[in-house]
Every structure is written in C-alpha cells, then in structure tokens.
Protein backbone atom coordinates (compact mmCIF):
# COMPACT_ATOMS: atom_id res chain seq x y z
CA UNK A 1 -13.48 9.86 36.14
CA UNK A 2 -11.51 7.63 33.41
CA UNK A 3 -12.23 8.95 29.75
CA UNK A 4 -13.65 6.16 27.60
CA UNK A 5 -11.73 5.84 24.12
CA UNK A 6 -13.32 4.23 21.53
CA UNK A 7 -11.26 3.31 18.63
CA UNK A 8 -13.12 2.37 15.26
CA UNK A 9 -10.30 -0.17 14.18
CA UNK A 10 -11.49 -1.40 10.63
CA UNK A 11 -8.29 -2.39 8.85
CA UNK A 12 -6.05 -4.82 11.03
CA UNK A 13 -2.82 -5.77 9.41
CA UNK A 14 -1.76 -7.48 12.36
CA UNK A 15 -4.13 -10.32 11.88
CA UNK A 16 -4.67 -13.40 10.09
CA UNK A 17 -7.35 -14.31 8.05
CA UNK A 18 -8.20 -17.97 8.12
CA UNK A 19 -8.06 -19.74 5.06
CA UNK A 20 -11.16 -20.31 2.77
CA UNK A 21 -10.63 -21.21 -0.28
CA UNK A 22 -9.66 -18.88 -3.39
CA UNK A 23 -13.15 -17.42 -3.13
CA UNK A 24 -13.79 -13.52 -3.48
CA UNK A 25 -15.01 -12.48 0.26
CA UNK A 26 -11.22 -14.41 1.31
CA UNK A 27 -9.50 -12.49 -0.80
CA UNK A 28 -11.75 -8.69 -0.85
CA UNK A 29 -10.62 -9.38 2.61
CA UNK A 30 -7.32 -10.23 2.63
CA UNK A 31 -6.75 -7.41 0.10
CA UNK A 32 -7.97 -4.62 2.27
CA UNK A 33 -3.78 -4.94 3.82
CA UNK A 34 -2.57 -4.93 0.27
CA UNK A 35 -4.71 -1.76 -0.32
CA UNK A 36 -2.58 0.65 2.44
CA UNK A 37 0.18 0.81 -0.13
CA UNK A 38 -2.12 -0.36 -3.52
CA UNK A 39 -5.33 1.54 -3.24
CA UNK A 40 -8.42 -0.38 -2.32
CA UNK A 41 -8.77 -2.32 -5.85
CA UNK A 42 -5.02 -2.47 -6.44
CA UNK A 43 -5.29 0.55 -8.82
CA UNK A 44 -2.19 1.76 -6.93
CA UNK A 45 -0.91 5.21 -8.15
CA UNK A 46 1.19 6.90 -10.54
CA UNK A 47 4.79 6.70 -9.50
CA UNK A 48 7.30 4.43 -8.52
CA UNK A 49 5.94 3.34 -5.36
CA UNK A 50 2.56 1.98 -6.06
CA UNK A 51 1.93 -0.39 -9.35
CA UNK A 52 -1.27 -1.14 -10.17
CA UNK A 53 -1.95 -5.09 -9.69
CA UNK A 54 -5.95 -4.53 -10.89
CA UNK A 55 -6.17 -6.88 -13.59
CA UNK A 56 -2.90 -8.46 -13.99
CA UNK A 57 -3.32 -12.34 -14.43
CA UNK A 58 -3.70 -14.70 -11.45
CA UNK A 59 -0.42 -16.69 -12.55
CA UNK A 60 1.44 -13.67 -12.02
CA UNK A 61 0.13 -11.60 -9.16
CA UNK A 62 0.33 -15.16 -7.21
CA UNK A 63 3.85 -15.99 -8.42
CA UNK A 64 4.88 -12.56 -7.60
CA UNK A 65 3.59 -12.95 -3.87
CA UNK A 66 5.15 -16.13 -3.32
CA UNK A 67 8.64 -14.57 -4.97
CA UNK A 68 8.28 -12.06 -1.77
CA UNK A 69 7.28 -14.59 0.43
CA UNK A 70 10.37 -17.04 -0.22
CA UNK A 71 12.84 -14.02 -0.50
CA UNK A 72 13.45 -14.60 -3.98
CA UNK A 73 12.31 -10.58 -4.13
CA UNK A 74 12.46 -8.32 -1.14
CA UNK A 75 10.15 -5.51 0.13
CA UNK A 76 10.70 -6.18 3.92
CA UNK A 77 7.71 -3.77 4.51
CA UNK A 78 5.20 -5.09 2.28
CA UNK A 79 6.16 -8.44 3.96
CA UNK A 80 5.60 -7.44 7.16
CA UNK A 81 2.34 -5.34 6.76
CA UNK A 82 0.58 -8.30 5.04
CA UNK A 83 1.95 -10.38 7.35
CA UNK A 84 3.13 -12.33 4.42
CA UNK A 85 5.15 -15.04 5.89
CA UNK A 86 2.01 -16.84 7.40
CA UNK A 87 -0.04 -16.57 4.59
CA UNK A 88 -1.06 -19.82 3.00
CA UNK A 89 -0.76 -20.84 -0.49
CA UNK A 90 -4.63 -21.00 -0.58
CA UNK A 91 -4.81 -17.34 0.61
CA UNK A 92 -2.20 -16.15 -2.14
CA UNK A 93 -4.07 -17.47 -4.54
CA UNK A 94 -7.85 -16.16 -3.17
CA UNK A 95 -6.32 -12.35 -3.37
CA UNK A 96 -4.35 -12.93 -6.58
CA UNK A 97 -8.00 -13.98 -8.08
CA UNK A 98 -9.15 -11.00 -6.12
CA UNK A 99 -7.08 -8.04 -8.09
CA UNK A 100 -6.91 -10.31 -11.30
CA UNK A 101 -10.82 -9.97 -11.55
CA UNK A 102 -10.70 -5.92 -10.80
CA UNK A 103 -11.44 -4.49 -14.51
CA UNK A 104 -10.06 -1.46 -14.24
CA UNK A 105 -8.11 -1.06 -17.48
CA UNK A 106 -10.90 -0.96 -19.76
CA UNK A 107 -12.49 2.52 -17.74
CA UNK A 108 -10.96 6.11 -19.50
CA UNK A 109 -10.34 7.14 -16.14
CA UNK A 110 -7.87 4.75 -15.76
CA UNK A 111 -5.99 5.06 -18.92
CA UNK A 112 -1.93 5.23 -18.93
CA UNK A 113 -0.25 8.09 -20.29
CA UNK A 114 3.12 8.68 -20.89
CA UNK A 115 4.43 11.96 -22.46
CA UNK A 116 8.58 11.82 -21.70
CA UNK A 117 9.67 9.78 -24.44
CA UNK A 118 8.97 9.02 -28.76
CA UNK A 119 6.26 6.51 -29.24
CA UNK A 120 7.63 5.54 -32.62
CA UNK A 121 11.17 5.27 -31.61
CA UNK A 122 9.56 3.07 -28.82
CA UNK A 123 7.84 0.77 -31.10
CA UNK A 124 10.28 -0.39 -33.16
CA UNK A 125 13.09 -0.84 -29.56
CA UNK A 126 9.80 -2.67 -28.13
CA UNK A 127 9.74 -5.17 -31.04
CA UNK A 128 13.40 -5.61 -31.11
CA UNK A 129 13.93 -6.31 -27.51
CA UNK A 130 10.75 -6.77 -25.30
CA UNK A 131 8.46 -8.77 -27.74
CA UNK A 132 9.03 -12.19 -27.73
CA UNK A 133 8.58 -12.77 -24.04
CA UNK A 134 5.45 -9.45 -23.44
CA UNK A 135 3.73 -10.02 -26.49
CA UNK A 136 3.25 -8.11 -28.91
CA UNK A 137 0.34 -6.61 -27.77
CA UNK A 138 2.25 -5.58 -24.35
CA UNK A 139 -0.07 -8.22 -22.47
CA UNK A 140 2.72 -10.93 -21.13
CA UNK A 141 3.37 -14.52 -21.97
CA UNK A 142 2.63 -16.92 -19.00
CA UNK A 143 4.71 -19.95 -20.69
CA UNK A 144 7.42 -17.08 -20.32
CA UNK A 145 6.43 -15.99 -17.14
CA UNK A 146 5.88 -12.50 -18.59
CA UNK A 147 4.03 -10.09 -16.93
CA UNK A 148 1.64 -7.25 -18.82
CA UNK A 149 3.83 -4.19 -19.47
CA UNK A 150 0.83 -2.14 -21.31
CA UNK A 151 -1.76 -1.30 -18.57
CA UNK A 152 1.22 -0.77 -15.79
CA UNK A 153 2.47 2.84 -14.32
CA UNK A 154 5.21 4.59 -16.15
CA UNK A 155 7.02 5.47 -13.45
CA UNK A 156 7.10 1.89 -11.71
CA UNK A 157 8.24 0.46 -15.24
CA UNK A 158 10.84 3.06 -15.52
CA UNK A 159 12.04 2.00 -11.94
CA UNK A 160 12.04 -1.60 -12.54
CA UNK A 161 13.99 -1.20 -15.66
CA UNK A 162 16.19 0.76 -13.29
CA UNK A 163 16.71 -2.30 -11.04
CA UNK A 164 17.78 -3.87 -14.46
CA UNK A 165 20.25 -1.68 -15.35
CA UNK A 166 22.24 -1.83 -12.00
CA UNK A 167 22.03 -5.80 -12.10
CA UNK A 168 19.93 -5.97 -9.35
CA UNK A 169 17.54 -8.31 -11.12
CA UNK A 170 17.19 -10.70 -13.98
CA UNK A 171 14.11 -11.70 -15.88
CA UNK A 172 13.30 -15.05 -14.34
CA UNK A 173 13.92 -17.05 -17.73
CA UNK A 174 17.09 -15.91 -18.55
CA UNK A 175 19.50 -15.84 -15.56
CA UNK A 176 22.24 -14.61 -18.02
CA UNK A 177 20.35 -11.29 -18.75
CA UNK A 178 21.58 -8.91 -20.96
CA UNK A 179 18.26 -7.32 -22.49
CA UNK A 180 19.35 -4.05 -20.99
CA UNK A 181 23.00 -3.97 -21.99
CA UNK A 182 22.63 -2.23 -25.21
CA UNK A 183 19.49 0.11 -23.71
CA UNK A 184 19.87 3.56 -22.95
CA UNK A 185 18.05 5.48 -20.47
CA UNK A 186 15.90 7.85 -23.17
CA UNK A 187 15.59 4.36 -25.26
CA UNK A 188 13.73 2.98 -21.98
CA UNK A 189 11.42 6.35 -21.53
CA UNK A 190 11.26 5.70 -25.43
CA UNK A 191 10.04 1.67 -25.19
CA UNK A 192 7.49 3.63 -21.74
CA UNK A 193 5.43 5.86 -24.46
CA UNK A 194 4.86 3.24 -26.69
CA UNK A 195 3.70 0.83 -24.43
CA UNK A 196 1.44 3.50 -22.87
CA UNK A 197 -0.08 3.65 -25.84
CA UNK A 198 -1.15 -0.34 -25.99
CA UNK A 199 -3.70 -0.01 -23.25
CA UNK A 200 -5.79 2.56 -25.50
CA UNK A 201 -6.91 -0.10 -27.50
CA UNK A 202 -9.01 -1.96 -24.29
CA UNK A 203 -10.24 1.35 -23.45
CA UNK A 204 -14.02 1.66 -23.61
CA UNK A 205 -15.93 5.26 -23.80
CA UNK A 206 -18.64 4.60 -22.20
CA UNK A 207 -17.78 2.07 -19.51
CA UNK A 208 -16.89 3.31 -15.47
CA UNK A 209 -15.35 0.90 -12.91
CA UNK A 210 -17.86 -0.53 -10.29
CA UNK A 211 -16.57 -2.58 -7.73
CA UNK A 212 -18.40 -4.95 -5.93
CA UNK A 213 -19.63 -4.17 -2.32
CA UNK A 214 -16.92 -4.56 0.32
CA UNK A 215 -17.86 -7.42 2.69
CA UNK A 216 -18.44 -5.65 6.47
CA UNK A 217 -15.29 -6.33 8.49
CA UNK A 218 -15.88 -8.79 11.23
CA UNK A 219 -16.86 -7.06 14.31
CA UNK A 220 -14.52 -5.74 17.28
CA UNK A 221 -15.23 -4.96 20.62
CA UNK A 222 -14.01 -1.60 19.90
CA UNK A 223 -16.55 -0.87 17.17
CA UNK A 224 -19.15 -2.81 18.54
CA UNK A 225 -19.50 -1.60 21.77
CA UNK A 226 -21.85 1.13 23.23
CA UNK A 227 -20.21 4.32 23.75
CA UNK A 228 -20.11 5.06 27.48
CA UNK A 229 -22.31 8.36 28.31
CA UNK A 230 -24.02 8.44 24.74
CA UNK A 231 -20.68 9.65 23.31
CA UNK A 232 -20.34 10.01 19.71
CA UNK A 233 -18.92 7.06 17.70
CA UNK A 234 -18.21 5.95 14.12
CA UNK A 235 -18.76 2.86 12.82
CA UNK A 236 -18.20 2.62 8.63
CA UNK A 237 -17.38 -0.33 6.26
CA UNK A 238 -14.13 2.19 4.99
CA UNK A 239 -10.66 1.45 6.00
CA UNK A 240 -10.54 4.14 8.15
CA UNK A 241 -7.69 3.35 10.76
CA UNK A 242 -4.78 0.89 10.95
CA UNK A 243 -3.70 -0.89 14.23
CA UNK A 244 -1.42 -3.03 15.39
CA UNK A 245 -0.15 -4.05 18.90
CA UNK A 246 3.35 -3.42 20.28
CA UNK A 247 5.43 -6.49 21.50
CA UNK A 248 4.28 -7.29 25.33
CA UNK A 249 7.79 -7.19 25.75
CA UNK A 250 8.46 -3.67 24.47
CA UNK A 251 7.56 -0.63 26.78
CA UNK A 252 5.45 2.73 25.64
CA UNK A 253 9.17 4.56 25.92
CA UNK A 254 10.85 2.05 23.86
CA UNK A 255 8.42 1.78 21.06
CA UNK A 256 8.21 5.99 20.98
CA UNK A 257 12.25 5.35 20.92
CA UNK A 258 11.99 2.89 17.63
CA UNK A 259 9.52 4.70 16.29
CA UNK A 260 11.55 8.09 16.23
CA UNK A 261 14.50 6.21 15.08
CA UNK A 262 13.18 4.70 11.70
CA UNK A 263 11.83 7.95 11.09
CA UNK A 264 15.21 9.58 11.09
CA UNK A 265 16.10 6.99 9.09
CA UNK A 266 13.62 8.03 6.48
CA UNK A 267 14.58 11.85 6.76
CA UNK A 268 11.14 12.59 8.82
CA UNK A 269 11.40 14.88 11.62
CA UNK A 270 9.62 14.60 14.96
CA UNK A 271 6.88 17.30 15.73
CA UNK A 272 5.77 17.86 19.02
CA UNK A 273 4.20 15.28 20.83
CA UNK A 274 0.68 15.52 22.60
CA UNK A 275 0.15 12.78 25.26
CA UNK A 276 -2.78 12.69 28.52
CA UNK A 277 -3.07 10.22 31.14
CA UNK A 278 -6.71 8.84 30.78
CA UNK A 279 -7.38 8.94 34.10
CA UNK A 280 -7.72 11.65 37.75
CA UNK A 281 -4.70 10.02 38.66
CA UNK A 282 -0.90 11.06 37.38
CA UNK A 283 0.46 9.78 34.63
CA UNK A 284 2.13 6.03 35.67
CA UNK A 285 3.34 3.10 33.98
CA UNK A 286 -0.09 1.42 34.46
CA UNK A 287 -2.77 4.37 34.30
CA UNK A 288 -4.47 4.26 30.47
CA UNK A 289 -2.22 6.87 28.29
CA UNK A 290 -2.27 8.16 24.79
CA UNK A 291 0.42 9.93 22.28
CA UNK A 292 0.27 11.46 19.35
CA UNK A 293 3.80 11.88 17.44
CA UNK A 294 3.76 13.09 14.10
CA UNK A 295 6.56 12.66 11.93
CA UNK A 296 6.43 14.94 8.98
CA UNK A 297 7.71 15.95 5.72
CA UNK A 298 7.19 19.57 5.15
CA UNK A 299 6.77 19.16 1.29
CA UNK A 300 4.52 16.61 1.88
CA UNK A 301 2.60 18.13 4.39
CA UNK A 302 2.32 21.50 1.78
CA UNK A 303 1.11 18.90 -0.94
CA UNK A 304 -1.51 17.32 0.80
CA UNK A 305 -2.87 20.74 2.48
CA UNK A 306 -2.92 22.55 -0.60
CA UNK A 307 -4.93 19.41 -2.58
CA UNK A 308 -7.47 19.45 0.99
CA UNK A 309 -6.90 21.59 3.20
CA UNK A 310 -9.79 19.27 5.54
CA UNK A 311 -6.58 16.96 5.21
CA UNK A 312 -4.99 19.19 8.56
CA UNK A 313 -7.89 17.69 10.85
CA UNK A 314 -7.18 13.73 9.82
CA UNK A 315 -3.33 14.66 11.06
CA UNK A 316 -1.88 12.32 7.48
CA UNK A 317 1.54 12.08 9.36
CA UNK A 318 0.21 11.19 12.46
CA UNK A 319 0.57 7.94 15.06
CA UNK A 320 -1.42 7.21 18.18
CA UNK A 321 0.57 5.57 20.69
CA UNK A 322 -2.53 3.86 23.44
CA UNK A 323 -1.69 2.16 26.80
CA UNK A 324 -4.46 0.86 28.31
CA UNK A 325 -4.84 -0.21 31.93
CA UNK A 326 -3.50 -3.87 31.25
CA UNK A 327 -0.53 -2.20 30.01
CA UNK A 328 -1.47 -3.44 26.72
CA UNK A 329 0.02 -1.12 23.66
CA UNK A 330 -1.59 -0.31 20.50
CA UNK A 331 0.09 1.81 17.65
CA UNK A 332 -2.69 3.52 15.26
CA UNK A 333 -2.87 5.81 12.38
CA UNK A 334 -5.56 7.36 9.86
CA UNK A 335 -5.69 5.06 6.59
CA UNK A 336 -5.02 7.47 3.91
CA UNK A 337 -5.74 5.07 1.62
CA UNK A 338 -9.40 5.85 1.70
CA UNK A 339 -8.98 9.33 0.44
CA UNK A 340 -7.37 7.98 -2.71
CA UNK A 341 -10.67 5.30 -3.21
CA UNK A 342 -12.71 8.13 -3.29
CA UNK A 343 -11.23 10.61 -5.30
CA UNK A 344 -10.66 13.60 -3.39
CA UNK A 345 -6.85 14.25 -4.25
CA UNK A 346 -5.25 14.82 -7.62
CA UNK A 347 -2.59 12.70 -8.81
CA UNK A 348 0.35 14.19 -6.93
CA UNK A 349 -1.28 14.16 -3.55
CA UNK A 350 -2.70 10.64 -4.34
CA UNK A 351 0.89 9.54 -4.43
CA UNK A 352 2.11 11.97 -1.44
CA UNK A 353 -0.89 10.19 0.51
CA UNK A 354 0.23 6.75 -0.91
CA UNK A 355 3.68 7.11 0.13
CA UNK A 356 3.15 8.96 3.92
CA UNK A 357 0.70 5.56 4.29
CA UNK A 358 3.70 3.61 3.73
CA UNK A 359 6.23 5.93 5.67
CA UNK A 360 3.87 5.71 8.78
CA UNK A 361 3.56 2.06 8.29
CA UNK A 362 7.27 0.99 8.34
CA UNK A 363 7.61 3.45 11.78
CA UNK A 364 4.85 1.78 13.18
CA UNK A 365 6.32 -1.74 12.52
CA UNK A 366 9.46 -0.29 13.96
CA UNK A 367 7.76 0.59 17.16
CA UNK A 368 5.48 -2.58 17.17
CA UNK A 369 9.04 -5.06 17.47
CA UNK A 370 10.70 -1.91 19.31
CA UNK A 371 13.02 -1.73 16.95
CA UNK A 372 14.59 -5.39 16.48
C-alpha cells in the first residue's frame, strides 16, 4: 500500500511568471514571493527586517528592485527567493505599480509611531539635514531620487541610517556623503519621532484598508487532483505553503547536510527529525520518503506559542524534505506570512513570524543548491 501525499503548493518562489505587461493580476502575482518576507500587501512589519513598500512611489520601489538586481545593493536572499535575476524589466515595473497602488497609509491601523526619541529636537535636525532631498513633508523628491521617510518603519529607518554611519552606503546623489558625519545616534532616534509624526496628517478616521481580491493561483497537479480514497484535502486562494525543488544533482542526504549547515550558521539548532518511507517496502534511495527537520529558536518558538498557542500544530520552524519515486526532491514549509495578513499575532510575534519565514527560507535555498 503506498500512502498518497497531497501537497496544497500555493506560493511557488521557484517559478517564473511570464511577462504581461505592468498590469495588476502580473504584478498581485508576482508579489505573492515578495510577500514571504513583506506581508501580503507589502505592509511588512515593525522592525528592521521588514519595511513596508505599500504605497511608496513606482519610481522608487522599481529603481530599488533593479539596484538589487544589478548588485548595486545586496540582499542575496531576497534575490534568490524572487528569483530576481530573471525577472524582466516589464515585471519590475508590474509589481512596483502593484505595492505603489496599496493605500495603506491613510488607514489608523496602520499609523507609525515612534516613542524613543524628541519630536521637536527632530524637527528642527530634519530641516537642517534631511529636507532638501525628502521634502519637507517627509514624502521624497523623485528628481532627487528620494524616497518617502514619513510612512516607513522606525526601526528599518534607524537601521538604514545605521548602514550610513558605518559607510556602508551613500545616498545615490551624492557619492561624497557626509549627511551623517555630524549626526549622533539619539539625534537620528530624534530626526525617527518627528518623522513619525508626518504620516498623521494622511491619516483618515474613518477609512479601513480593503485590498482587492487575490487572483486564484494557476492550478497544480497537486491541488487539483482528486485525493486517492476520498482523503481529506485543502485547496484555498491563501499562501499557505512554499516549495521549491532541490538540484537533480543534489541527493536527499546532501540537501538535509546544507540545510543543517546554514542553520548553524544562523545560530538555529536542529530538533529531532521525523522521516517514513511512503511505501511497504524499506526505506531506499528510490522508495517515496518524507522529513521533517525543524530548526528552532527557543525565544522564538516561546514568542510565537505564547501569541497562539494553535501556532504548535502549523510547526513555524519547520521544513518538509519529499522524495518521490522519480527521485525527484521537494523542500516545503508553512507560509507564515498568512498569519500576519490576517491578524492573529501582535506586533512582536508578527515580526518573530516575519523573520522565522525568512530564516526557513535562506535554509531551504541552502538545501535547494546543496549548499553551493
């Protein structure tokens, strides 16, 4: 008797998405990769991991993507999830429309705040140093290619400014930069509470976010097909699991190998393992076989639970290793993502969840090249 496993696959980073035009169903779609780390409508999170691109300009979110794309900036994991490098400029620009046309920042839920620095003292630094290029109303220049500031997470600001300090960057138009040389840290948190104050003005009482419909992902023969034996199966619009396939040329004991590897790398510890041969037979290199490893961060792990304790039957820190009986290799993990879109964790576990998505994500690219 051979167990039949039917895997509801609804958010594919591994594939490509043809290119249509910079029309809304190209880039809702395209988007749905961008939401593992950004939240579904590029709301992102508070923190330092996850800026919000809902409602930033076009220009910008498309420059920004092409700046990644070139090299010119580097997030090798954002890169490879969106599968970046064979995205075409007519794609870029579909998703940039995309986000741009998300109004989030005029719904109260969505409002910045920002309580670790003086507003006042912020003000006046703001108009000193930041104006000229962000506007004064915090809302960017494109003829400078400057971004909004007002509108944008604290915490990623702070960061960024960060990246500033050490040299790492320069603003594009001035690659002699020294905005930040006479800047202290508190000055920053300082310039961070003003501008979290610009975004109030946009704010409307009595207006909530509705975003449009998400177009049904394109059917697989995993989620179309009948259940053998009138088992159980889910099929949902949601982003409810990620896949992606493993190298041909990369075995089930190298991939576990890579996998383990990167998470070491990102202080993540190796539970224990559950496998099963999906067959009568034993276990063999070309019998169907499934693992589970889950790579966890206890402080995480107590977040999360505490926030949802439900959250200890989705296993967040989980990754399903599958080897059918072509010897074929799929790596697969629950899309936290989706509890974020619908509201069910505070803040701090809305960035926990944000941040294990992207965790699980780089080890899963690990084990999907086998480590090279």
């Amino acid at each position: 008797m051979r167990t039949a496993v039917v895997s509801v696959l609804l958010c594919l980073w591994s594939i490509s998405f043809p290119a249509q035009g910079a029309d809304s169903d190209t880039g809702e779609r395209i988007n749905r990769k961008c939401a593992l780390c950004h939240a579904m409508y590029g709301q992102g999170v508070p923190g330092d991991s996850s800026p919000r691109l809902a409602g930033l300009p076009a220009w910008y979110l498309a420059k920004a993507t092409r700046d990644y794309q070139t090299g010119a900036r580097k997030n090798d994991l954002m890169v490879a999830v969106s599968d970046l490098d064979n995205m075409s400029r007519e794609e870029i620009e579909a998703v940039s429309d995309y986000l741009a046309a998300q109004d989030i920042g005029t719904d109260p839920a969505y409002n910045i705040r920002f309580e670790n620095g003086d507003a006042e003292v912020g003000k006046r630094k703001y108009e000193e140093d930041c104006k000229t290029c962000h506007k004064k109303n915090g809302y960017g220049k494109k003829n400078k290619d400057a971004p909004p500031l007002a509108g944008q997470y604290p915490g990623y600001l702070l960061s960024s400014i960060h990246t500033f300090f050490r040299g790492d960057r320069n603003h594009d138009n001035d690659p002699i930069d020294d905005t930040f040389d006479d800047i202290s840290d508190a000055e920053a948190r300082d310039i961070l509470a003003y501008l979290a104050t610009l975004d109030d003005r946009r704010i409307k009482a009595d207006y909530h976010f509705q975003p449009a419909p998400m177009t049904p992902p394109a059917a697989t023969a995993e989620a179309s097909s009948r259940a053998a034996g009138g088992a159980f199966r889910v099929v949902s619009d949601s982003q409810t699991v990620v896949m992606t396939d493993v190298d041909p040329a990369v075995d089930a004991e190298d991939a576990i190998k890579a996998m383990v590897a990167k998470a070491k790398s990102l202080n993540l510890s190796l539970q224990p393992v559950s496998s099963a041969a999906l067959d009568e037979q034993e276990e063999s290199s070309k019998s169907p076989m499934m693992k589970v490893l889950q790579f966890c961060s206890p402080s995480q792990a107590v977040t999360l639970l505490k926030a949802s304790p439900v959250l200890a039957n989705y296993g967040p820190c989980s990754i399903t290793l599958y080897r059918d009986e072509d010897e074929n290799i799929r790596l697969m993990m629950v899309n936290l993502d989706m509890l974020v879109d619908g509201h069910q964790l505070p803040p701090a576990a809305q960035r926990i969840a944000i941040l294990i998505n992207q965790d699980m994500l780089a080890i899963m690219a690990a084990g999907a090249r086998g480590g090279h």
